[in-house]
Protein backbone atom coordinates (compact mmCIF):
# COMPACT_ATOMS: atom_id res chain seq x y z
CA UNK A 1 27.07 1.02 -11.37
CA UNK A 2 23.06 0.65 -11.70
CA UNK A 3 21.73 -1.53 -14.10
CA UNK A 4 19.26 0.22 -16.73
CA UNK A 5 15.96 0.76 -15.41
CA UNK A 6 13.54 -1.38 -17.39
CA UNK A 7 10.83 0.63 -19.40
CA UNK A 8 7.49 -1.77 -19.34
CA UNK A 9 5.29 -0.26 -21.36
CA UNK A 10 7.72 2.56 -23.41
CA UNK A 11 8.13 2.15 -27.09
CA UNK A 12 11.91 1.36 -27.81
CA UNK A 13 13.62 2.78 -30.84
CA UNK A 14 13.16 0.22 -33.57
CA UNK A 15 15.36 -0.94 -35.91
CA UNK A 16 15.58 0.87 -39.62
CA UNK A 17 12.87 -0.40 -41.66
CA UNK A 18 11.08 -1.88 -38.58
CA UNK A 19 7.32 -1.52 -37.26
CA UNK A 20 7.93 -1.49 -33.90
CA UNK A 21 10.54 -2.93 -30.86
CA UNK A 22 12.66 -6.26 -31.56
CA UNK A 23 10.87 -9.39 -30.02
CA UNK A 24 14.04 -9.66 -28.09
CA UNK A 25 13.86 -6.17 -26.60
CA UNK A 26 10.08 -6.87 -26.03
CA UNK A 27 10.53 -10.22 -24.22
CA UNK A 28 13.16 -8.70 -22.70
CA UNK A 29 10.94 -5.72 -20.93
CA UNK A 30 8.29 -8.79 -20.39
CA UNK A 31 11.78 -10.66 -18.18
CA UNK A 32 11.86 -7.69 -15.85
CA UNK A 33 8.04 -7.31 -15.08
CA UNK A 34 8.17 -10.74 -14.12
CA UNK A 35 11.09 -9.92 -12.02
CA UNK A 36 9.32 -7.62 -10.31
CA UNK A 37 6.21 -9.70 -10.04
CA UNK A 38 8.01 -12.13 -8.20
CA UNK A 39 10.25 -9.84 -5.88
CA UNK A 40 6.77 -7.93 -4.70
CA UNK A 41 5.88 -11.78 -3.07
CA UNK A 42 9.57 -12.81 -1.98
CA UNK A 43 10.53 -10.18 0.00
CA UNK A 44 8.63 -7.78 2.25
CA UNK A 45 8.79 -4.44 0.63
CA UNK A 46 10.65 -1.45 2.32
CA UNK A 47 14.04 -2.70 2.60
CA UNK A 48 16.32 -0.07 1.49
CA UNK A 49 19.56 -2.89 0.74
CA UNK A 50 17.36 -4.96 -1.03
CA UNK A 51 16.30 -1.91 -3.09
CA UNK A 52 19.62 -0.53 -3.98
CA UNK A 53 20.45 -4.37 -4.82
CA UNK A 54 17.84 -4.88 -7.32
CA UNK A 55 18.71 -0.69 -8.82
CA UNK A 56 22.64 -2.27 -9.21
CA UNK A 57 22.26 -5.71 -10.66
CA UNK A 58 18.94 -5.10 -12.31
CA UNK A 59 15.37 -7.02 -11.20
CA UNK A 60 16.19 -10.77 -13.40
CA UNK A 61 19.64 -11.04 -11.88
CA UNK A 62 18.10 -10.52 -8.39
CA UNK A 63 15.45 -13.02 -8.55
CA UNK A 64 17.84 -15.25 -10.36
CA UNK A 65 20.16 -14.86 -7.37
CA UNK A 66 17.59 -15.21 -4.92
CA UNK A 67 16.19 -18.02 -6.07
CA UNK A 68 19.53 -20.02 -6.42
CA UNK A 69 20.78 -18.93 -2.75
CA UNK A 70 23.77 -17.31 -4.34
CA UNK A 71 22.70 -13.50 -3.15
CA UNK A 72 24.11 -11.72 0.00
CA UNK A 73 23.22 -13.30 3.51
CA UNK A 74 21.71 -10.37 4.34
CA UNK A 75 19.59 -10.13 1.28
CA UNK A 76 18.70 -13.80 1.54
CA UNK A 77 17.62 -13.59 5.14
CA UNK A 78 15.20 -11.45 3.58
CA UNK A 79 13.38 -13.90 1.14
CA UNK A 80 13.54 -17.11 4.06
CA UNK A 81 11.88 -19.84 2.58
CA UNK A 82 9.92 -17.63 -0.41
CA UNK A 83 12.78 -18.15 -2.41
CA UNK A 84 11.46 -21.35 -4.37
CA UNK A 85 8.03 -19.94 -4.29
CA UNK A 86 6.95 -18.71 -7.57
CA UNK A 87 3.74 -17.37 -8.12
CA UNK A 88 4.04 -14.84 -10.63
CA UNK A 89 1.84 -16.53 -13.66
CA UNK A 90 -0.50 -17.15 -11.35
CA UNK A 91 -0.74 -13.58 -9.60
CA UNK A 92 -0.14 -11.61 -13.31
CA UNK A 93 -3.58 -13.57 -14.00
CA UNK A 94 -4.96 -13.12 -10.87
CA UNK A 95 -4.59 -9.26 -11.37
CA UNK A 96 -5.76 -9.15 -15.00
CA UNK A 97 -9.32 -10.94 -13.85
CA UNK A 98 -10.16 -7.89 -11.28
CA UNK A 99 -8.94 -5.71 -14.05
CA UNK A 100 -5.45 -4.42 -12.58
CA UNK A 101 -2.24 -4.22 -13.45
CA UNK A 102 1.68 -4.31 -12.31
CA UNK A 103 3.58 -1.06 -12.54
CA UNK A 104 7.45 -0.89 -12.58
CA UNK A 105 9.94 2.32 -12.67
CA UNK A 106 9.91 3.23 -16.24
CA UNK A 107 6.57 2.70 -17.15
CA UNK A 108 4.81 5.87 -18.03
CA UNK A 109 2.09 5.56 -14.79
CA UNK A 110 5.26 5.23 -12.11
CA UNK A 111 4.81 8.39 -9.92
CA UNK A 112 8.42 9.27 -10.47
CA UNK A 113 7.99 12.60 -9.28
CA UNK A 114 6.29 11.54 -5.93
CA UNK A 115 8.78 8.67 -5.28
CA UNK A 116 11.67 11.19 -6.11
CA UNK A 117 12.51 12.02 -2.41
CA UNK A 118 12.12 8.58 -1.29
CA UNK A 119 14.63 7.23 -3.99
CA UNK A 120 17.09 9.56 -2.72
CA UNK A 121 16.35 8.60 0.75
CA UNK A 122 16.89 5.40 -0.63
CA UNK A 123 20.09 5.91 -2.19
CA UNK A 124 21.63 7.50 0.96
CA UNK A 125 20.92 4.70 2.95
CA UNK A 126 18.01 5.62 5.34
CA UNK A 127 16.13 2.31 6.04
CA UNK A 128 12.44 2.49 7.12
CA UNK A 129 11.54 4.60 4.22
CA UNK A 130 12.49 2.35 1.12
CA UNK A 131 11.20 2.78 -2.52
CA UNK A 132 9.04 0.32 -3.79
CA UNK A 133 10.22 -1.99 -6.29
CA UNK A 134 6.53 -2.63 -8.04
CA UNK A 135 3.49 -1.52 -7.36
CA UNK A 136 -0.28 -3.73 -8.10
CA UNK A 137 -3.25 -0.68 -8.90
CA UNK A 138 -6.66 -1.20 -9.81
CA UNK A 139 -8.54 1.18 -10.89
CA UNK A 140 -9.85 3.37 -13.62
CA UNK A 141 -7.36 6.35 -12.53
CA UNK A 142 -3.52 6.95 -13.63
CA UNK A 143 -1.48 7.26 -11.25
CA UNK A 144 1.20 9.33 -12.10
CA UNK A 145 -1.48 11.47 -12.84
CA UNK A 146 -3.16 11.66 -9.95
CA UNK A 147 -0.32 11.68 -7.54
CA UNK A 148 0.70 15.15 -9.08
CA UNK A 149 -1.38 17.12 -6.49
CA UNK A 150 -2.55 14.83 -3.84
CA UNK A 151 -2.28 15.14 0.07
CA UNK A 152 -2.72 12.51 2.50
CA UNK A 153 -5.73 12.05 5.21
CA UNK A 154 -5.30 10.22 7.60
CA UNK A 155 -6.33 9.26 11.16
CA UNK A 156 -7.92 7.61 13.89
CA UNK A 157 -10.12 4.50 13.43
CA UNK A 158 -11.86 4.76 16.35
CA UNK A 159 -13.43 8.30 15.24
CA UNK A 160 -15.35 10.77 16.80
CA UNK A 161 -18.39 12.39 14.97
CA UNK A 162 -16.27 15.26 14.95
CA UNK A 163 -13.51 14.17 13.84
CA UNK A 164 -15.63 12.01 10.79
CA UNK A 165 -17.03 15.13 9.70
CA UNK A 166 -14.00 17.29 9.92
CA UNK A 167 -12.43 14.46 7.54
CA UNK A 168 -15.02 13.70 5.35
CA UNK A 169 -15.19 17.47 4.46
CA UNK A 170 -11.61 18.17 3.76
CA UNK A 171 -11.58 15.68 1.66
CA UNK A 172 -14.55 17.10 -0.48
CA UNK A 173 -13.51 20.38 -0.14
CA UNK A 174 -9.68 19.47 -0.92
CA UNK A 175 -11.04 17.35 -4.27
CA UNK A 176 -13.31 20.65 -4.99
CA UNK A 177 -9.66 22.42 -5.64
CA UNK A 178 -7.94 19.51 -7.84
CA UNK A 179 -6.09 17.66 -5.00
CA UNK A 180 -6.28 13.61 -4.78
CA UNK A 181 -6.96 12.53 -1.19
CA UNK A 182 -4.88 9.70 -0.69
CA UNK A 183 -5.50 7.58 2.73
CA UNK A 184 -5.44 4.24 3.79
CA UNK A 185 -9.26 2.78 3.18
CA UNK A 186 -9.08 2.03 6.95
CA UNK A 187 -12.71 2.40 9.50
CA UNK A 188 -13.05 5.85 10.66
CA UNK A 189 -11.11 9.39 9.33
CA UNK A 190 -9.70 7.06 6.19
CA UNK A 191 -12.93 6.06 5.23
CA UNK A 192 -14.23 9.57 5.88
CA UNK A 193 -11.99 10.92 3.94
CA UNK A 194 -12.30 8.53 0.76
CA UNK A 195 -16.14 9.25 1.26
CA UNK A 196 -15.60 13.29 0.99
CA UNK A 197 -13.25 13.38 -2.40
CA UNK A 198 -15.73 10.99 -3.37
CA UNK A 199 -19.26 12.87 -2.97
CA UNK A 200 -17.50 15.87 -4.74
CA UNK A 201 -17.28 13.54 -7.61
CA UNK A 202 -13.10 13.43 -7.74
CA UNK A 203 -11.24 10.49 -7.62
CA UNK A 204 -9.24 9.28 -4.29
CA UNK A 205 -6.48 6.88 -3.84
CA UNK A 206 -6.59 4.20 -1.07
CA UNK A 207 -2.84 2.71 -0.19
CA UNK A 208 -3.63 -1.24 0.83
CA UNK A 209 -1.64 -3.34 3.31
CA UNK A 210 -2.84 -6.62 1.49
CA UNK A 211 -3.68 -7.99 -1.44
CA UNK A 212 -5.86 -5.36 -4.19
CA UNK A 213 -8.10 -8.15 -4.50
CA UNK A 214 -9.04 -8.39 -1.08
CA UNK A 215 -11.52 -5.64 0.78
CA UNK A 216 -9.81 -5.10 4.10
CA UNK A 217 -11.67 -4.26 6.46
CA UNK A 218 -14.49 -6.29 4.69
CA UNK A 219 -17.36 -3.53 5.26
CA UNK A 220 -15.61 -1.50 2.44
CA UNK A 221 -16.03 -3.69 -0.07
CA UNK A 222 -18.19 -1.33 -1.63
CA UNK A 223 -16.45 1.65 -0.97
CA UNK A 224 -13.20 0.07 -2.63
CA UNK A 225 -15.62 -0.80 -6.02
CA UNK A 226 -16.39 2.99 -5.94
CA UNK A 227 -12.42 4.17 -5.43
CA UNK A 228 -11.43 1.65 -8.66
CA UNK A 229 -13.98 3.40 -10.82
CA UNK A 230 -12.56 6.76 -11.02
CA UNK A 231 -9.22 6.75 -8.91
CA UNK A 232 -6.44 3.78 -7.59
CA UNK A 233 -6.05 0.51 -4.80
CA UNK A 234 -2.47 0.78 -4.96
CA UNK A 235 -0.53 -1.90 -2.63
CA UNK A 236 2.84 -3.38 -3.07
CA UNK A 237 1.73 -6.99 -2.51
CA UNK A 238 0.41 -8.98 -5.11
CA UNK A 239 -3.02 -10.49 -5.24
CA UNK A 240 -4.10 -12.76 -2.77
CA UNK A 241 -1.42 -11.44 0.52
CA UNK A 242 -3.14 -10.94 3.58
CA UNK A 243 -3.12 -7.66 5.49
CA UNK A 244 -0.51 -8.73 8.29
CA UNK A 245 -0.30 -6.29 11.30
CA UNK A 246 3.38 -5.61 10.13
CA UNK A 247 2.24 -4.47 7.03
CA UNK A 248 0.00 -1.97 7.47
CA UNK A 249 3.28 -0.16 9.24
CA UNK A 250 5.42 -0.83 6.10
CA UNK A 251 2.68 0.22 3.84
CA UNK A 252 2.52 3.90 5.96
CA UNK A 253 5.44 5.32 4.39
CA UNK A 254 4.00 5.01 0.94
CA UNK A 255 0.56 6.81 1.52
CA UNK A 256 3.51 9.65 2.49
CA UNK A 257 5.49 9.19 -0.49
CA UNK A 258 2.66 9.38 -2.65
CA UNK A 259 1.54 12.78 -1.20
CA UNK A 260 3.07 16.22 -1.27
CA UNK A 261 1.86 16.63 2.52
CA UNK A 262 0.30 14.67 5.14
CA UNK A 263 -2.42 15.77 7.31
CA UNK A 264 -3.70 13.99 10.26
CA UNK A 265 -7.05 14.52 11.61
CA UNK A 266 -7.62 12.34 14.89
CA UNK A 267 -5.08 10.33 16.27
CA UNK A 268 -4.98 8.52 19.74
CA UNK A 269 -1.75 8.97 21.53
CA UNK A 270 -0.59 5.53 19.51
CA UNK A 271 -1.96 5.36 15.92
CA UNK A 272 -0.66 4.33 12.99
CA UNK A 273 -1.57 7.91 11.99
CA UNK A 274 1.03 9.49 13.93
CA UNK A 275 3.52 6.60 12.31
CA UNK A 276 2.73 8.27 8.99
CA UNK A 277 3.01 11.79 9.58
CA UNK A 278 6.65 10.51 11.23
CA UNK A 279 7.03 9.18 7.48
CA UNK A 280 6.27 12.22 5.61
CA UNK A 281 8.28 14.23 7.96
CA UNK A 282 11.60 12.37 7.09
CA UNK A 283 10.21 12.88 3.73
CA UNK A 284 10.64 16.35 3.77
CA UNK A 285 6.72 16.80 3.50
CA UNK A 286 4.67 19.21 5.57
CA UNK A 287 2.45 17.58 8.22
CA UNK A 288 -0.47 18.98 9.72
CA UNK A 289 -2.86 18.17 11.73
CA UNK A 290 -6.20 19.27 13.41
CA UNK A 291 -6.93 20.27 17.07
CA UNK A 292 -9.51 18.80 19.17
CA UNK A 293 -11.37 18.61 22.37
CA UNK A 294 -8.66 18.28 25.03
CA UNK A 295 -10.87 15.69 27.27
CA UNK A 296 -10.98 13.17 23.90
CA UNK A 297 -8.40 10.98 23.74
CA UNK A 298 -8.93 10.41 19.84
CA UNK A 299 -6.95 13.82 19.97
CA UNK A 300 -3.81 12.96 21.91
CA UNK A 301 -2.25 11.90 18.90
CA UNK A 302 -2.32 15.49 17.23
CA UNK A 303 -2.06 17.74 20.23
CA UNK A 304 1.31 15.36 20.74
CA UNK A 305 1.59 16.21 17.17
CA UNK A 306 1.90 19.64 17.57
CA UNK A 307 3.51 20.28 20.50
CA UNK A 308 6.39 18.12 20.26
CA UNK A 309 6.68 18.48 16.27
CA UNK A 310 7.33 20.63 13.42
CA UNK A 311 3.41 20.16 12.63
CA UNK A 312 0.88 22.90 11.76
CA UNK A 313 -2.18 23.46 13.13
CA UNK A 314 -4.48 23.60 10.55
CA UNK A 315 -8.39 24.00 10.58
CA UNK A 316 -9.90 23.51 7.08
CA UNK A 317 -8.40 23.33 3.56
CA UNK A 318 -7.44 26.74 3.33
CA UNK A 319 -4.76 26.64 6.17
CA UNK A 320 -3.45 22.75 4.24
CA UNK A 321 -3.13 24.31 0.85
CA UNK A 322 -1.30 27.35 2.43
CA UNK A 323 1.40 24.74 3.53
CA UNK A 324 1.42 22.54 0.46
CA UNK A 325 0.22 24.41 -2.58
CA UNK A 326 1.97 27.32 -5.12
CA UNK A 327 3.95 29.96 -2.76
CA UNK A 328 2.57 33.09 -2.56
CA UNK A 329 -0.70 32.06 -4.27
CA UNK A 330 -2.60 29.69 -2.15
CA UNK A 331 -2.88 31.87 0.78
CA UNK A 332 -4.87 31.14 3.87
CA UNK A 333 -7.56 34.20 4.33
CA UNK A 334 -6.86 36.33 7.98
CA UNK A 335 -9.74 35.08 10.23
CA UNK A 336 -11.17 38.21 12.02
CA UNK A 337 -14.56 38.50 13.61
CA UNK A 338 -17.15 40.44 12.37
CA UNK A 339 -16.94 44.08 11.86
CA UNK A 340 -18.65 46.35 14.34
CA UNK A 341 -19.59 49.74 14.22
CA UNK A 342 -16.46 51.19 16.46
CA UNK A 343 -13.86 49.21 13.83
CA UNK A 344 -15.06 52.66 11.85
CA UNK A 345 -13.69 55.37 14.33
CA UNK A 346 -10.86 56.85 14.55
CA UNK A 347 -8.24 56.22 17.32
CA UNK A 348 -9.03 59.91 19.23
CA UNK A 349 -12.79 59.24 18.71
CA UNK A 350 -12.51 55.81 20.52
CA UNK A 351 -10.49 56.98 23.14
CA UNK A 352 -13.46 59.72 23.86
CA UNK A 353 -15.91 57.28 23.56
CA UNK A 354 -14.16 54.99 26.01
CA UNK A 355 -13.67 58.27 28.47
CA UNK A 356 -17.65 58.74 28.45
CA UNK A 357 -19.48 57.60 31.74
CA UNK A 358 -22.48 55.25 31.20
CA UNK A 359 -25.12 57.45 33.08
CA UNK A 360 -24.84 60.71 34.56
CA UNK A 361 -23.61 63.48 31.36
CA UNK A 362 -20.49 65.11 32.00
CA UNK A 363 -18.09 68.15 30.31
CA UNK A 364 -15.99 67.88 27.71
CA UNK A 365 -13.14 68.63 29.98
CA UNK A 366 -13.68 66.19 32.05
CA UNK A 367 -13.85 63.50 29.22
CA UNK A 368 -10.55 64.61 27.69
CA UNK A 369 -8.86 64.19 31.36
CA UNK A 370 -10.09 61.11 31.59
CA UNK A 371 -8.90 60.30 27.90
CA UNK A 372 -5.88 61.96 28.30
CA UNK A 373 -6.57 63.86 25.18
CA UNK A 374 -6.69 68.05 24.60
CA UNK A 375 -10.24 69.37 24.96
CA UNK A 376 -10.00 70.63 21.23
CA UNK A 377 -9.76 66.96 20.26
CA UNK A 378 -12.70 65.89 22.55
CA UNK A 379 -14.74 68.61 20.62
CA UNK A 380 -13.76 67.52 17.35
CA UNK A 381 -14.33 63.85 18.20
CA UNK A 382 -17.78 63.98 20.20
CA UNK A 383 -20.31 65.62 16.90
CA UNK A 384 -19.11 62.42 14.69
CA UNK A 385 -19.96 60.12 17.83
CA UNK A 386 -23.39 61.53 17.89
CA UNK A 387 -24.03 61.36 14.41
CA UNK A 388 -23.16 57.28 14.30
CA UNK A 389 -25.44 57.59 17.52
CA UNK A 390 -23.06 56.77 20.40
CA UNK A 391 -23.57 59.92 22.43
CA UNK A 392 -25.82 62.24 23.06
CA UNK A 393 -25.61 66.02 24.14
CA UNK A 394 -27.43 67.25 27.37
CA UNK A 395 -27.25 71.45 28.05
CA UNK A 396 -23.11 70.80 26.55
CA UNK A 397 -22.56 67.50 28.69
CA UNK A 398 -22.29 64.02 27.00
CA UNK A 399 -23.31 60.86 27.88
CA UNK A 400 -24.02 57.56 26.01
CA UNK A 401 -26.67 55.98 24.46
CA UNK A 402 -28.15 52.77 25.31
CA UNK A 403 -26.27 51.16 21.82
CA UNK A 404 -23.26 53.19 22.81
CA UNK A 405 -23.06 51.35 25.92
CA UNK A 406 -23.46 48.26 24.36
CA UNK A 407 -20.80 49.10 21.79
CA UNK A 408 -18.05 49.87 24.34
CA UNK A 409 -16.21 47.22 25.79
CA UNK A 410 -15.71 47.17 29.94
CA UNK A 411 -12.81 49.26 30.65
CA UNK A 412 -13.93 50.83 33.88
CA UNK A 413 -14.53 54.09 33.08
CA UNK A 414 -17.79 54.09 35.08
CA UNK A 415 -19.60 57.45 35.94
C-alpha cells in the first residue's frame, strides 16, 4: 500500500484551539521536501521502479534506505556511488538565491492534472516514461496554472528560415488564444518558439536538461531571464547538474507530459524532436507536425512523422487547436480558394457555358448537343450568361466574351 503523499505547502487541519499545523506535522512536511531534494541528485530521474518505490514506502524511508545500502539491488544500482552524497542544504540554498523553488506532489503548483497520464503509465509499469519525483522552477509563473492549456513546440536545432518563422509564429499566435508554449530552450525551432509566445506578451515554459541555474546553450542566457519573468525553467535536476547528452533524452518525456499535445515543426530524420513526439504519443497526446520542402533534410523528421505515424499534418494554429482544444468548438476553417464569378451559376448554366466555342458563334442546338442538355434549357441558361457578361448573342448564335474565355477552364470544347 502507498505511503501518504506529502502536502509541502497545504495547510493541515490544526488541532482545537490551535493557530495553525503542529511543529511536528510541519517539520514533518519539511522531512519529505528534503527527501525529495536529495532523490532529484541521487538518482537519474525517469525510472518507473524507483518511482513506484518512493509512492510505496514514502520519499524519507527511500533516501534513508538508499543511503544505508539496505534498498533493492536494483534500486541501488540506480544511486552508484551518489548514495553518501548529500547536497540538499546546499542546493535548497542554491535555489532560493536565483529565486526558485522545489515542488513535490501535493503542493498546490504540482501539475497533477498534466502528470495524470504519466502516473498511470507509471503505475502500470511502462518504463521510459516515468513521473517525476520533484521538480526545481524558476520563474514568476505557476505552474499548475500554466500547464492547464499548453502544447509543446518543438524541433530541429539546425533550423531553416522557414522553419524559424513557421515556429516563432505559432507560438505567438498559439499564446494570442491562451495556450502556454512549452519547448525545450534549445538553438533553433525551441528558441523560436519561446521567442513567439513571448513577443505576444504570454508567458512560455522551457523544460531544462541541467541545472535551472545554468543557461544551456549559453547564448540564451538572456532569453531564459525573459522566460523566469512571466512563465517557468522547470528541470528535474537540482542546481548546479550539468546538461549530460543522456539527459536531454530523459528530460523529453516531460516537455510531453506537461502538454496536452505535441507539435513538431522541423525535424531531421534523427532529432530529439521526433524522440518527443514518440513520448507524447505513448502519452496518449496528439502529435502533429508541419510539412516541408521535400529536398530539406531539416524535414525528414516530420514527413517520417507522418507517413509512418498517427501524426497530423497541420499548417498553422488553427489545424493544432482543432486536434487539442474543446470538441466541436475549436474548429479548423475549410480552406477554399477564392470565389470566382462561375462559383455563382447554376449547374445547367455551367454546363452551357462550358459547351460554348471560343470563336466562331454557333446555335443553341448545337450548344445543348454538345452539353448534352434539352435546347429549352440552353435557352433558359444563355440570357443569365449574358447578363453576368459571359456570352454574347450574334443574329441568335452565341459565342464568348473575351472574360468568358478567361473564366472557363480548358475542357476542349474548342470551336
Amino acid at each position: 500500500m502507498s505511503a501518504q503523499p506529502e502536502q509541502p505547502g497545504a495547510v493541515q487541519p490544526a488541532e482545537a484551539g490551535s493557530l495553525g499545523p503542529a511543529p511536528q506535522v510541519v517539520a514533518g512536511l519539511e522531512a519529505a521536501r528534503r527527501a525529495r531534494a536529495w532523490l532529484s541528485r541521487a538518482v537519474e530521474p525517469g525510472h518507473a521502479l524507483m518511482y513506484r518505490y518512493v509512492e510505496s514506502v514514502g520519499p524519507k524511508e527511500a533516501m534513508r534506505a538508499l543511503r544505508g545500502a539496505r534498498a533493492p539491488a536494483e534500486l541501488q544500482a540506480l544511486v552508484g556511488a551518489r548514495h553518501d552524497d548529500d547536497r540538499v542544504a546546499a542546493d535548497l540554498a542554491a535555489a532560493t538565491s536565483i529565486g526558485a523553488r522545489l515542488l513535490a506532489p501535493g503542493d498546490p503548483e504540482w501539475p497533477v492534472d498534466s502528470l495524470h497520464a504519466m502516473t498511470v503509465a507509471t503505475a502500470m509499469g511502462v518504463e521510459a516514461i516515468a513521473a517525476p519525483l520533484a521538480l526545481w522552477v524558476r520563474g514568476n509563473g505557476d505552474l499548475a496554472d500554466l500547464t492547464r492549456r499548453a502544447v509543446a513546440v518543438v524541433g530541429a536545432r539546425a533550423s531553416t528560415s522557414y522553419g524559424a518563422e513557421q515556429a516563432a509564429q505559432l507560438g505567438f499566435d498559439l499564446a494570442e488564444r491562451g495556450w502556454t508554449v512549452v519547448s525545450g530552450g534549445a538553438f533553433g525551432i525551441d528558441a523560436a518558439a519561446h521567442r513567439g509566445a513571448l513577443s505576444a506578451g504570454a508567458p512560455t515554459i522551457a523544460v531544462l536538461a541541467g541545472g535551472i541555474d545554468r543557461s544551456y546553450p549559453a547564448a540564451h542566457a538572456a532569453l531564459f531571464e525573459r522566460i523566469a519573468q512571466d512563465g517557468l525553467l522547470v528541470s528535474e535536476w537540482p542546481p548546479g547538474c550539468a546538461p549530460y547528452r543522456h539527459r536531454f533524452l530523459i528530460r523529453n518525456r516531460l516537455i510531453a507530459a506537461l502538454s496536452a499535445g505535441c507539435v513538431v515543426v522541423e525535424a531531421s530524420a534523427r532529432s530529439g524532436a521526433r524522440h518527443t513526439a514518440g513520448r507524447a504519443q505513448e502519452l496518449g497526446r496528439p502529435v502533429m507536425a508541419f510539412p516541408g520542402p521535400v529536398s530539406s533534410a531539416m524535414s525528414v523528421g516530420t514527413h517520417t512523422l507522418l507517413r509512418d505515424t498517427e501524426a497530423r499534418l497541420v499548417t498553422g494554429v488553427e489545424h493544432v487547436l482543432e486536434e487539442i482544444g474543446q470538441l466541436g468548438v475549436d474548429l479548423a476553417p475549410l480552406v477554399r480558394g477564392p470565389d470566382t464569378a462561375r462559383d455563382a451559376l447554376t449547374a445547367v448554366q455551367a454546363r452551357t457555358l462550358e459547351a460554348l466555342p471560343n470563336r466562331r458563334p454557333v446555335l443553341p442546338e448545337h450548344i445543348a448537343r454538345a452539353a448534352g442538355l434539352s435546347v429549352l434549357e440552353v435557352l433558359s441558361a444563355l440570357p443569365a450568361l449574358e447578363t453576368r457578361g459571359f456570352v454574347e448573342s450574334i443574329d441568335g448564335a452565341w459565342r464568348l466574351v473575351r472574360q468568358g474565355r478567361e473564366a472557363r477552364p480548358m475542357t476542349g470544347h474548342g470551336g
